[in-house]
PDB file of N, CA and C in Angstrom:
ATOM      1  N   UNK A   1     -35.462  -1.720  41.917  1.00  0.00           N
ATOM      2  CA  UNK A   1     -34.949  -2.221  40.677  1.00  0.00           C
ATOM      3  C   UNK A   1     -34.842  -1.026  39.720  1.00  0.00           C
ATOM      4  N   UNK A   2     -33.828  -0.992  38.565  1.00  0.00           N
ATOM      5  CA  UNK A   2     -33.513   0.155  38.159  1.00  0.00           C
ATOM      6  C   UNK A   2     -33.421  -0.255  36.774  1.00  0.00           C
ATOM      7  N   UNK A   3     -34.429   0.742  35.846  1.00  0.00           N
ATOM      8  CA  UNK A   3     -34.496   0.359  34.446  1.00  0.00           C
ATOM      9  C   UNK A   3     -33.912   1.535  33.808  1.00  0.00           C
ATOM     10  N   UNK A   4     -33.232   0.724  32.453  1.00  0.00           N
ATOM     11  CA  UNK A   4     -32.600   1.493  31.951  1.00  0.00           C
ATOM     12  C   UNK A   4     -32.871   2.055  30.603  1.00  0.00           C
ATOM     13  N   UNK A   5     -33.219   3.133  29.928  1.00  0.00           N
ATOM     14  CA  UNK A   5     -33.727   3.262  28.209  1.00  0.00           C
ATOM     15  C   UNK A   5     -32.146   3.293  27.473  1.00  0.00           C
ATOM     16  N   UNK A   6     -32.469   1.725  26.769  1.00  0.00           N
ATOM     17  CA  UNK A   6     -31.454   2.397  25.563  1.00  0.00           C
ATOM     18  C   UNK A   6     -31.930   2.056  24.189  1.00  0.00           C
ATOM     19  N   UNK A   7     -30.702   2.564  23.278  1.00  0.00           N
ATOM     20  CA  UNK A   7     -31.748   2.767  22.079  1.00  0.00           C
ATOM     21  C   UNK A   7     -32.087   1.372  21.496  1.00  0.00           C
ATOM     22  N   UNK A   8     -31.910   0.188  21.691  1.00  0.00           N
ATOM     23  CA  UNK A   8     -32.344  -1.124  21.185  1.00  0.00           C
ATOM     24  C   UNK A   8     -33.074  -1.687  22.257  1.00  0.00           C
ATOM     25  N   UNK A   9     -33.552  -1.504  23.358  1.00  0.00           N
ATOM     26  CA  UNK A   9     -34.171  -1.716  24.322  1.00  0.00           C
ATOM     27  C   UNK A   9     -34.162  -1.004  25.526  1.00  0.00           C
ATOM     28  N   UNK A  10     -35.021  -1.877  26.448  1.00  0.00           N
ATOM     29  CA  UNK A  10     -34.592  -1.808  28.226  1.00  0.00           C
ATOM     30  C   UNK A  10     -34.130  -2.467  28.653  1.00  0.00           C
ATOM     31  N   UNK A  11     -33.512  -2.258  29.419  1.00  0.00           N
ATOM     32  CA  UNK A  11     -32.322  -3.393  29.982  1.00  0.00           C
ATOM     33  C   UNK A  11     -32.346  -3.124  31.781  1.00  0.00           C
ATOM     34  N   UNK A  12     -32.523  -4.438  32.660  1.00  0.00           N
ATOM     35  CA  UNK A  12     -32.709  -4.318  33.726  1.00  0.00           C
ATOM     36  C   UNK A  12     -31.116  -4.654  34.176  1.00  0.00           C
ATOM     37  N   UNK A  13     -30.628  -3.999  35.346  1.00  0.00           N
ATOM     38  CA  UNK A  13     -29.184  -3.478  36.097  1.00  0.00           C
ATOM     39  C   UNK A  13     -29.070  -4.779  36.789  1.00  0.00           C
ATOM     40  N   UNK A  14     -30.481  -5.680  37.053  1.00  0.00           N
ATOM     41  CA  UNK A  14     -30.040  -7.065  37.980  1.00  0.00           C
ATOM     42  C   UNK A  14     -30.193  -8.113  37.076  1.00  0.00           C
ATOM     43  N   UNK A  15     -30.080  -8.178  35.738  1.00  0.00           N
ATOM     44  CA  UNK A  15     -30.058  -8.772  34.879  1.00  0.00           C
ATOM     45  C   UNK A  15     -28.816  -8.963  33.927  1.00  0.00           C
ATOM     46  N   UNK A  16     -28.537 -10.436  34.496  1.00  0.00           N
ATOM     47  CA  UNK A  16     -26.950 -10.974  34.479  1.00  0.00           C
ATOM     48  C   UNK A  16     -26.546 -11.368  32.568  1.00  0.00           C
ATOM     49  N   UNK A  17     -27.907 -11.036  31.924  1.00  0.00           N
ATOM     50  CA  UNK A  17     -27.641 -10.618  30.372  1.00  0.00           C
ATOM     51  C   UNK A  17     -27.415  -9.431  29.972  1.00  0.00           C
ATOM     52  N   UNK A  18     -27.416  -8.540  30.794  1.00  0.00           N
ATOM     53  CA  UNK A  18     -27.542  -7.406  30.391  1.00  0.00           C
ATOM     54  C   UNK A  18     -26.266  -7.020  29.629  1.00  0.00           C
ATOM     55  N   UNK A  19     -26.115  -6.045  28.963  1.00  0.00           N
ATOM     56  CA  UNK A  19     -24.759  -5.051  28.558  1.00  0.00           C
ATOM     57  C   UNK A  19     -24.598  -4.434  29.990  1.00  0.00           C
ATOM     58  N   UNK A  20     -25.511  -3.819  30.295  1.00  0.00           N
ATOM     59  CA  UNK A  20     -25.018  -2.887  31.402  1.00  0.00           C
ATOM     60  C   UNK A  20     -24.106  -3.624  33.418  1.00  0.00           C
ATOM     61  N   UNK A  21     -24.725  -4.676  32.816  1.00  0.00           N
ATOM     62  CA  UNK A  21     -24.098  -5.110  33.856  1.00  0.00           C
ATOM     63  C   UNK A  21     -22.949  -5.848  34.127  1.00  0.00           C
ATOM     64  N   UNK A  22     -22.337  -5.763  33.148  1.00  0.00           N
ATOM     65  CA  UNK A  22     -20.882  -6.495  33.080  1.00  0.00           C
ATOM     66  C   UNK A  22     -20.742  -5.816  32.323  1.00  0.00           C
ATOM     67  N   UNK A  23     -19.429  -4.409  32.167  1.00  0.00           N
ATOM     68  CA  UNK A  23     -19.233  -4.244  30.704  1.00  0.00           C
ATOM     69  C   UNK A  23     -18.063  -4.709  29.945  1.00  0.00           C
ATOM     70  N   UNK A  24     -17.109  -5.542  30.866  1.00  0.00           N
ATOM     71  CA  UNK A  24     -16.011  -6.060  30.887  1.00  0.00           C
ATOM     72  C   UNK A  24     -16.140  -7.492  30.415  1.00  0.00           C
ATOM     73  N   UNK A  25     -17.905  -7.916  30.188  1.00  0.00           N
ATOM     74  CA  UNK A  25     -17.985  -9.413  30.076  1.00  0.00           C
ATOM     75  C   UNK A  25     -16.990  -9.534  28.451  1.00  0.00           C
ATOM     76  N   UNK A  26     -16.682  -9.251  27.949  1.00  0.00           N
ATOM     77  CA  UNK A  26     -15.507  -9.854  26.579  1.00  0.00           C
ATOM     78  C   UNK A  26     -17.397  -9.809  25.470  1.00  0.00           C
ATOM     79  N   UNK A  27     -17.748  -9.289  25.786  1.00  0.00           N
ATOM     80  CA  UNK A  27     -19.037  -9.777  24.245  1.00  0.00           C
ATOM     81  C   UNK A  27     -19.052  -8.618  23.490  1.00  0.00           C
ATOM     82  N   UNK A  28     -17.963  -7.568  24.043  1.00  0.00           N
ATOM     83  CA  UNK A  28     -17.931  -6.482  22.444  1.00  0.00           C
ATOM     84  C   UNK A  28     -16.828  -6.991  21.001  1.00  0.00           C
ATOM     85  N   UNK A  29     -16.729  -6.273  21.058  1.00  0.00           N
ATOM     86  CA  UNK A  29     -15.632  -6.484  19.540  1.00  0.00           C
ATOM     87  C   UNK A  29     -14.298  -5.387  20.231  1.00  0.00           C
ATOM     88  N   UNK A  30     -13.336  -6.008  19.916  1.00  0.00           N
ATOM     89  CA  UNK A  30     -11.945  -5.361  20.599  1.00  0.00           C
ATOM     90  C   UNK A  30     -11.837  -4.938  19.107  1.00  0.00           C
ATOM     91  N   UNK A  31     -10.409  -3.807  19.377  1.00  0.00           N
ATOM     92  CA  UNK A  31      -9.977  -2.798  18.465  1.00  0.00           C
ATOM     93  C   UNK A  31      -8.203  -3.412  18.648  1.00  0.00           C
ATOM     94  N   UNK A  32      -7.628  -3.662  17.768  1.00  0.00           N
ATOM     95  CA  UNK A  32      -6.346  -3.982  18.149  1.00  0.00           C
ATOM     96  C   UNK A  32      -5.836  -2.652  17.029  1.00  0.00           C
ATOM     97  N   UNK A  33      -5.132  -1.529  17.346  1.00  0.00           N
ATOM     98  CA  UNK A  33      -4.489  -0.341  17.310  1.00  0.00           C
ATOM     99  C   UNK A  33      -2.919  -0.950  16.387  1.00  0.00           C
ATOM    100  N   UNK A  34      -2.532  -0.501  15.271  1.00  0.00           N
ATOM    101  CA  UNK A  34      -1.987  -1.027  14.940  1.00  0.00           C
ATOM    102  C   UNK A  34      -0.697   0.580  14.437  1.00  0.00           C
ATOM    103  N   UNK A  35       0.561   0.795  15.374  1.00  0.00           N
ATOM    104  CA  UNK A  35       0.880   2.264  15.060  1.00  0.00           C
ATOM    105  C   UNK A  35       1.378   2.209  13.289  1.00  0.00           C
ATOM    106  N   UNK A  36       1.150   3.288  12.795  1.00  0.00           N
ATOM    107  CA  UNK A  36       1.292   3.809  11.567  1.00  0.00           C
ATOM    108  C   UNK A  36       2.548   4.065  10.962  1.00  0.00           C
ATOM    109  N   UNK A  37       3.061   3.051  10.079  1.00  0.00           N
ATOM    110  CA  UNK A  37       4.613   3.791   9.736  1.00  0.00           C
ATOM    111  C   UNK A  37       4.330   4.195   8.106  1.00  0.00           C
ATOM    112  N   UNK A  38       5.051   5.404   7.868  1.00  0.00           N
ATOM    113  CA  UNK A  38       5.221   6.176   6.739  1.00  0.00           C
ATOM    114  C   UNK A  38       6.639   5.846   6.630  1.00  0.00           C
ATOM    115  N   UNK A  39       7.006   5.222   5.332  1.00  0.00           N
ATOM    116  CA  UNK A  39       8.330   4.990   4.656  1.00  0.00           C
ATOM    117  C   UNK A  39       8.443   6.121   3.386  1.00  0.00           C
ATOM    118  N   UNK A  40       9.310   6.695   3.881  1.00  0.00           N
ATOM    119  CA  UNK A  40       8.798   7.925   2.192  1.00  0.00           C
ATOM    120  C   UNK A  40      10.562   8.012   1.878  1.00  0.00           C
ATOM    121  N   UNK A  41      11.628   7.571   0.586  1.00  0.00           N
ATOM    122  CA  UNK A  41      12.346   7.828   0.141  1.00  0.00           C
ATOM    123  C   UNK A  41      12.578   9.530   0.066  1.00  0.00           C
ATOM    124  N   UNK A  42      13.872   9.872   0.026  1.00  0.00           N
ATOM    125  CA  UNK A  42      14.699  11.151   0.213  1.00  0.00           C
ATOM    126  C   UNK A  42      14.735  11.139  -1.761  1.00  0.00           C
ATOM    127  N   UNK A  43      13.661  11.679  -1.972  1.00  0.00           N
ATOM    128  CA  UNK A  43      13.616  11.254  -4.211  1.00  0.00           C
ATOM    129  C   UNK A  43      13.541  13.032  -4.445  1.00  0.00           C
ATOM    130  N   UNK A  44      12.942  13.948  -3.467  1.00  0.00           N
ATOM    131  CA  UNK A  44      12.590  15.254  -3.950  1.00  0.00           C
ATOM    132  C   UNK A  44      11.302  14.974  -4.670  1.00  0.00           C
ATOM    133  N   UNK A  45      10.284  13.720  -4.631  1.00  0.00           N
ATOM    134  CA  UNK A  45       9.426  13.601  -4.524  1.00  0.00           C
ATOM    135  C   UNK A  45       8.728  13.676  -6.497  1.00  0.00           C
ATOM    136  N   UNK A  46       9.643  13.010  -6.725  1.00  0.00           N
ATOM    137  CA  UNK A  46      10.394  12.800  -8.027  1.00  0.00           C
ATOM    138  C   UNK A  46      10.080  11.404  -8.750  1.00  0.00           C
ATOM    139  N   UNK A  47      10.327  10.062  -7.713  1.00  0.00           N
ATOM    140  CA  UNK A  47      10.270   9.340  -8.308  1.00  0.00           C
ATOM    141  C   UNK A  47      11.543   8.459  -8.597  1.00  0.00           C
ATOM    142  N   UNK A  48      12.887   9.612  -8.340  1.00  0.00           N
ATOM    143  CA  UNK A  48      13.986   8.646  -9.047  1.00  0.00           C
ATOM    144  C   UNK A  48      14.973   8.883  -7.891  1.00  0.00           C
ATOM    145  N   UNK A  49      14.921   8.321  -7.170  1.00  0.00           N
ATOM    146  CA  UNK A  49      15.725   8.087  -5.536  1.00  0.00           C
ATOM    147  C   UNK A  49      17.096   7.373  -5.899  1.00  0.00           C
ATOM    148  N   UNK A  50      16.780   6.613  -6.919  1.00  0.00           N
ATOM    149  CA  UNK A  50      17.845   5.658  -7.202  1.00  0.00           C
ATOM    150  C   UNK A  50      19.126   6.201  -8.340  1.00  0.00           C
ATOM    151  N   UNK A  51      18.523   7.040  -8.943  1.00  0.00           N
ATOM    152  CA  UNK A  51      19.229   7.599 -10.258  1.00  0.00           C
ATOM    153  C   UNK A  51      19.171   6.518 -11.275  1.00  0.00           C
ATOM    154  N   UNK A  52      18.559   6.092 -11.585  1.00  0.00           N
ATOM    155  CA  UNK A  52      18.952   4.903 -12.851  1.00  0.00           C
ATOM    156  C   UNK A  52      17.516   4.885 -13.425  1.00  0.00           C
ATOM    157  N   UNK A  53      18.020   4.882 -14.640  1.00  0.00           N
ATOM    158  CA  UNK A  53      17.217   3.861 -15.790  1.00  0.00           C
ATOM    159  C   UNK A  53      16.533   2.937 -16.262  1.00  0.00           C
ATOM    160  N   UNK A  54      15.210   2.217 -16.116  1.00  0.00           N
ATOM    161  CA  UNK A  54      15.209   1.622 -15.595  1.00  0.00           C
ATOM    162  C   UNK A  54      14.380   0.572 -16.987  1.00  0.00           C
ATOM    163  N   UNK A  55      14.107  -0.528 -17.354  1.00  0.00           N
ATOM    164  CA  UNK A  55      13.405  -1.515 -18.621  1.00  0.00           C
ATOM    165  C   UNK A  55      12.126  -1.354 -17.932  1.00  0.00           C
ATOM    166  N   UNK A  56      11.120  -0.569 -18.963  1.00  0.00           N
ATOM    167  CA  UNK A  56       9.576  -0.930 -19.223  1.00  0.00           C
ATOM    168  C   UNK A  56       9.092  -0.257 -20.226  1.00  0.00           C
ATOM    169  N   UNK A  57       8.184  -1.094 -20.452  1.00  0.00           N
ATOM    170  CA  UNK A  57       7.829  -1.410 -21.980  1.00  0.00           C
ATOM    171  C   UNK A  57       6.961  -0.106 -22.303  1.00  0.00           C
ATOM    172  N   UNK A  58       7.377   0.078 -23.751  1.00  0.00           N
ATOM    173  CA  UNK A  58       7.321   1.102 -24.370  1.00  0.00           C
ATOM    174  C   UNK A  58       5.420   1.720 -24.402  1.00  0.00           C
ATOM    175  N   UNK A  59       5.079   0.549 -24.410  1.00  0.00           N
ATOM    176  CA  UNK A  59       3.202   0.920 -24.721  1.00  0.00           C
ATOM    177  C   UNK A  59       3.072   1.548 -22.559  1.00  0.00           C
ATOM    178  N   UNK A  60       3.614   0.898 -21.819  1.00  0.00           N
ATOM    179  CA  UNK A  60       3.374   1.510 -20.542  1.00  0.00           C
ATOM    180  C   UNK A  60       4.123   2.897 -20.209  1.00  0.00           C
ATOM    181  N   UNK A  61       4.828   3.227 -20.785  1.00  0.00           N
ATOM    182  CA  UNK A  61       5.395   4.367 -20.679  1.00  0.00           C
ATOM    183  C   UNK A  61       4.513   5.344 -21.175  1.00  0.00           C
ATOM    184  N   UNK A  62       3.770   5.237 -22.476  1.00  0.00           N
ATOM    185  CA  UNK A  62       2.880   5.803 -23.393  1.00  0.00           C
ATOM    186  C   UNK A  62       1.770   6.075 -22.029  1.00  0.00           C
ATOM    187  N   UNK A  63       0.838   4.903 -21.830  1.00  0.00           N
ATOM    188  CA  UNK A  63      -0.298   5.155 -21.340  1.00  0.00           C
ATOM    189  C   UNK A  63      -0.036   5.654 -19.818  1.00  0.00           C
ATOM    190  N   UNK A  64       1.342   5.765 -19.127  1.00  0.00           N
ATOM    191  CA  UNK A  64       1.698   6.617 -18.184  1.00  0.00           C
ATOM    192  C   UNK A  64       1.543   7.939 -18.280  1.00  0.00           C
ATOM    193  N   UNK A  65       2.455   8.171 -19.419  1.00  0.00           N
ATOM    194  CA  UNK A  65       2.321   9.687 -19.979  1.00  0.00           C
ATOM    195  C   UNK A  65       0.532  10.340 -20.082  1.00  0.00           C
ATOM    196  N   UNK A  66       0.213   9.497 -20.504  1.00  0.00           N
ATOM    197  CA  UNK A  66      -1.752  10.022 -20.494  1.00  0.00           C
ATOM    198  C   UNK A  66      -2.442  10.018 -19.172  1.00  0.00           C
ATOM    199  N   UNK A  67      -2.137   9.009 -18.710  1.00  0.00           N
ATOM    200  CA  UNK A  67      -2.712   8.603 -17.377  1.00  0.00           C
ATOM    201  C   UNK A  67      -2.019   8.924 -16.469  1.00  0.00           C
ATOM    202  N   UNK A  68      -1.055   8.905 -16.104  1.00  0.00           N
ATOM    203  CA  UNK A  68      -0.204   9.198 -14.546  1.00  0.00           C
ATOM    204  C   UNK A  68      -0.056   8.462 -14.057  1.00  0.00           C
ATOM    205  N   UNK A  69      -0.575   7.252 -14.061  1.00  0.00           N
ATOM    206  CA  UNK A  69      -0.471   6.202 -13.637  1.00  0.00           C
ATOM    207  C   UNK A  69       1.129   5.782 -13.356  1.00  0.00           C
ATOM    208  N   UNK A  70       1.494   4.666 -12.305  1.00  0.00           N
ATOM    209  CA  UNK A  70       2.898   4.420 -11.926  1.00  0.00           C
ATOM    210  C   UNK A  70       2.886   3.098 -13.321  1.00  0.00           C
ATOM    211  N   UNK A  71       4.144   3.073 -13.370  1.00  0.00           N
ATOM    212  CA  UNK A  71       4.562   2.039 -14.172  1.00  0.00           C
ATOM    213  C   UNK A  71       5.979   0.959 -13.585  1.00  0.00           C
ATOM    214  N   UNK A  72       5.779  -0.412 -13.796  1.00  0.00           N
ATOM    215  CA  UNK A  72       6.746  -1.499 -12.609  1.00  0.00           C
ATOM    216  C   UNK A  72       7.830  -2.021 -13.489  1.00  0.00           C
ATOM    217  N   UNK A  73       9.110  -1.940 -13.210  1.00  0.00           N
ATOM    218  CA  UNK A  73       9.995  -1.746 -14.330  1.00  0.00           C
ATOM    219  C   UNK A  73      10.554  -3.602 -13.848  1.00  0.00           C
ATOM    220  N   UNK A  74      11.803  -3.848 -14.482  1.00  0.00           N
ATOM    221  CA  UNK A  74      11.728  -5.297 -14.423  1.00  0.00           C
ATOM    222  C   UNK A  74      12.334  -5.879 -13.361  1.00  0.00           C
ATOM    223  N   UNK A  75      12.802  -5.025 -13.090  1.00  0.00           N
ATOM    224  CA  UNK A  75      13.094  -5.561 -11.376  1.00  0.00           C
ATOM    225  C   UNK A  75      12.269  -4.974 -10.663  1.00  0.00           C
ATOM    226  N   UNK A  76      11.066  -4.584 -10.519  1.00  0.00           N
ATOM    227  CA  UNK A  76      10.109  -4.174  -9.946  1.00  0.00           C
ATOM    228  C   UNK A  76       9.950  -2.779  -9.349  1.00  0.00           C
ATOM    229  N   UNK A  77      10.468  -2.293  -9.636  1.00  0.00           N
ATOM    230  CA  UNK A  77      10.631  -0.502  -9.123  1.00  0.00           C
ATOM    231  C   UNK A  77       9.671  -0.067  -9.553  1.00  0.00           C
ATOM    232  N   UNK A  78       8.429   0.409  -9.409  1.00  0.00           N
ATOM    233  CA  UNK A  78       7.109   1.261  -9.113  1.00  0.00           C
ATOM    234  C   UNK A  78       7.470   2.826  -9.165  1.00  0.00           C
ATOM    235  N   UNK A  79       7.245   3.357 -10.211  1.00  0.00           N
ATOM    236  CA  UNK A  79       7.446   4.771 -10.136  1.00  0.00           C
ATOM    237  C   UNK A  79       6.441   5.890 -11.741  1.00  0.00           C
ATOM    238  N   UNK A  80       6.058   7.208 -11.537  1.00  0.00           N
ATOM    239  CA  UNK A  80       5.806   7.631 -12.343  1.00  0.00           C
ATOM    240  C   UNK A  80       7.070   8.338 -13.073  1.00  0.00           C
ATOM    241  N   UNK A  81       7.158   8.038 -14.638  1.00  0.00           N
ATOM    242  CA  UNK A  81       8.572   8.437 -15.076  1.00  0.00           C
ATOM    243  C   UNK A  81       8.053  10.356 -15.211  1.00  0.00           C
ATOM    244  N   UNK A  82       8.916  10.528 -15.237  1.00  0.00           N
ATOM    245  CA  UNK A  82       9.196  11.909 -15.371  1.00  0.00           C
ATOM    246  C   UNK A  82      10.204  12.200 -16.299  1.00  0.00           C
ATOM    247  N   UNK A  83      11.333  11.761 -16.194  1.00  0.00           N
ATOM    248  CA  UNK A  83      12.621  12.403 -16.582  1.00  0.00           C
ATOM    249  C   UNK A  83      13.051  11.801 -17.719  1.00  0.00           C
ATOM    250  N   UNK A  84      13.929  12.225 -18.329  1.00  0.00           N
ATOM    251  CA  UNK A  84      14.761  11.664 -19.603  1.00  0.00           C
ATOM    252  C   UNK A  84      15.793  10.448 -18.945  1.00  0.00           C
ATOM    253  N   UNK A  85      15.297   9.358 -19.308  1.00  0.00           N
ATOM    254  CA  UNK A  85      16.229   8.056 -19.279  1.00  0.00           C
ATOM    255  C   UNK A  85      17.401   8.075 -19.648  1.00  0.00           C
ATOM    256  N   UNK A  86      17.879   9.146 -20.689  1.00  0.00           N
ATOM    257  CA  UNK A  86      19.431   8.808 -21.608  1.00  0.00           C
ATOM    258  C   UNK A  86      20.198   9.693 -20.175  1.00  0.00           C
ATOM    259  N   UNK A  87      19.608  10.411 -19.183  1.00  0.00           N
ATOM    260  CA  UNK A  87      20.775  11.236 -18.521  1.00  0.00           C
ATOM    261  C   UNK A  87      21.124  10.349 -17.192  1.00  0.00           C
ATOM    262  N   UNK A  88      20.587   9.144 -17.310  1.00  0.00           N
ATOM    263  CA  UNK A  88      20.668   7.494 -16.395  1.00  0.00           C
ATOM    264  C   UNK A  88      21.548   6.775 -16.765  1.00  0.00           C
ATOM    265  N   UNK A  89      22.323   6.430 -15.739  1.00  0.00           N
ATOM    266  CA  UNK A  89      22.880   4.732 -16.056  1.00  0.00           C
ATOM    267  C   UNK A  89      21.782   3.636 -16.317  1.00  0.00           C
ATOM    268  N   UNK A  90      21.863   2.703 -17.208  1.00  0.00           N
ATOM    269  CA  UNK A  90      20.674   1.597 -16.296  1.00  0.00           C
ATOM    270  C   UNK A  90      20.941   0.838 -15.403  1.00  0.00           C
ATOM    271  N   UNK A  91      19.802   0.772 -15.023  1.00  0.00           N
ATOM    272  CA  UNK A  91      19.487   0.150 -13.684  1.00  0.00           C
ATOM    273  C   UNK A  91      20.929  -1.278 -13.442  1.00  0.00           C
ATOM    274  N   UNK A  92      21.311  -1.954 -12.904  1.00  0.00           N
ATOM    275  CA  UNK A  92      21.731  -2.827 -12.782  1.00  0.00           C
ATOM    276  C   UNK A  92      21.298  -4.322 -13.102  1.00  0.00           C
ATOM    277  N   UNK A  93      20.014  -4.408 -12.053  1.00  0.00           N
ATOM    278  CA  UNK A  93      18.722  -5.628 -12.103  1.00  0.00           C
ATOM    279  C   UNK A  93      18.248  -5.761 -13.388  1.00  0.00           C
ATOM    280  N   UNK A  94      17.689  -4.544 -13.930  1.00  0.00           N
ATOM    281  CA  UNK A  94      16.852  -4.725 -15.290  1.00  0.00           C
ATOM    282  C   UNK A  94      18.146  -4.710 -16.436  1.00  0.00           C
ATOM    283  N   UNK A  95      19.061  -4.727 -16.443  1.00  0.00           N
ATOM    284  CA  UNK A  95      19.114  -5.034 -17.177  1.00  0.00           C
ATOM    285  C   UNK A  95      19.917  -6.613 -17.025  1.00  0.00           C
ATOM    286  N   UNK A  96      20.729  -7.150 -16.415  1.00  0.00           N
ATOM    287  CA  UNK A  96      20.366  -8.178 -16.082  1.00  0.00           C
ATOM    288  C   UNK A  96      19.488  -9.322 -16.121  1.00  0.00           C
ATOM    289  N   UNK A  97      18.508  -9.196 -15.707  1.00  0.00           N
ATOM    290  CA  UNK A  97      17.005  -9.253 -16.155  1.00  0.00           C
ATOM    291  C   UNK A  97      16.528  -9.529 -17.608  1.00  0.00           C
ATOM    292  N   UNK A  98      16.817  -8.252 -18.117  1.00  0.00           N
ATOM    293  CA  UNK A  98      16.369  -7.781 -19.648  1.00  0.00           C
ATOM    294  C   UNK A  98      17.449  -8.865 -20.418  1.00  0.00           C
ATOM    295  N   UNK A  99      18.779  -9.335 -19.756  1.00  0.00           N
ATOM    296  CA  UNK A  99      19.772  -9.766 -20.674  1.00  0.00           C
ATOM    297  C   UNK A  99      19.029 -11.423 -20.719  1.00  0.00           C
ATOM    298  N   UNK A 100      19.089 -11.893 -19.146  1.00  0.00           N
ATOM    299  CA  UNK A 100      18.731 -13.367 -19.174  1.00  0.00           C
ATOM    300  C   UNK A 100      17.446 -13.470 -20.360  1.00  0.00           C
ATOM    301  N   UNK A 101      16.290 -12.684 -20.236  1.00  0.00           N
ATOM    302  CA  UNK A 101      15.161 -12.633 -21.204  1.00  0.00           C
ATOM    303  C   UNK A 101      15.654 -12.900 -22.302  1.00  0.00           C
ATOM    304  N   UNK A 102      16.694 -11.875 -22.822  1.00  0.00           N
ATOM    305  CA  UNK A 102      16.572 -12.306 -24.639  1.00  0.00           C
ATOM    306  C   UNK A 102      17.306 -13.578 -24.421  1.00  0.00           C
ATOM    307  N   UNK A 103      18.453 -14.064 -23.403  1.00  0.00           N
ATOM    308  CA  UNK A 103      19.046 -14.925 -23.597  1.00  0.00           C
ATOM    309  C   UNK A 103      18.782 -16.329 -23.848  1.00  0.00           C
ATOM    310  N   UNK A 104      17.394 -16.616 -22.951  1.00  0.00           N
ATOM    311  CA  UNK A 104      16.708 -17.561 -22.827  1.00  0.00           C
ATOM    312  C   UNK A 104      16.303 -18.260 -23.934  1.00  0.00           C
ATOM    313  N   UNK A 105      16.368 -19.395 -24.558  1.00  0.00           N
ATOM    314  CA  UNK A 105      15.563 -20.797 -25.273  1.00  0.00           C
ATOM    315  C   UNK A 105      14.196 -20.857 -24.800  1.00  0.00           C
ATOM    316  N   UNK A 106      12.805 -20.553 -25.059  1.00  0.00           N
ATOM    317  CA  UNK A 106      11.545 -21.114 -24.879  1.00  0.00           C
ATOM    318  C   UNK A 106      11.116 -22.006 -26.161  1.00  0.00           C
TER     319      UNK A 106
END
């Protein structure tokens, strides 16, 4: 009979509980591998891939500028501003967007 030291016990080789004796019995934890995709826009790493202009509010632009933080414009575009807005078209969506807003009755 053949004993085995491991570090949470001994474990006997004819012992049908063992780890060591089935290691195929399914009682570990599986790893399901999931491959990695990187989506990275052609921006020059910039921020403005799109060229446009885009509606967000003036106090988030501010605490961008301090912080670095990204700021989510109204059609949802996620970006840190950098650049001068007036050398932009705007956006299409936001303003759209921006138009239905004031247009709206609440």
């Amino acid at each position: 009979m053949a004993w085995h030291a491991i570090v949470d016990g001994v474990y006997d080789d004819a012992d049908p509980v063992s780890p060591l004796s089935d290691p195929d019995a399914g009682t570990g934890t599986a790893v399901l591998e999931r491959p990695e995709e990187k989506t990275q826009l052609d921006d020059g790493g910039n921020g403005d891939a799109d060229r446009f202009a885009h509606y967000v509010s003036r106090d988030r632009i501010q605490e961008s500028k301090l912080t670095g933080r990204p700021v989510v414009a109204l059609c949802g575009k996620v970006w840190v501003p950098k650049r001068d807005p007036s050398q932009y078209p705007v956006c299409p969506d936001c303003k759209r967007i921006y138009d239905e807003m004031m247009n709206s009755s609440f």
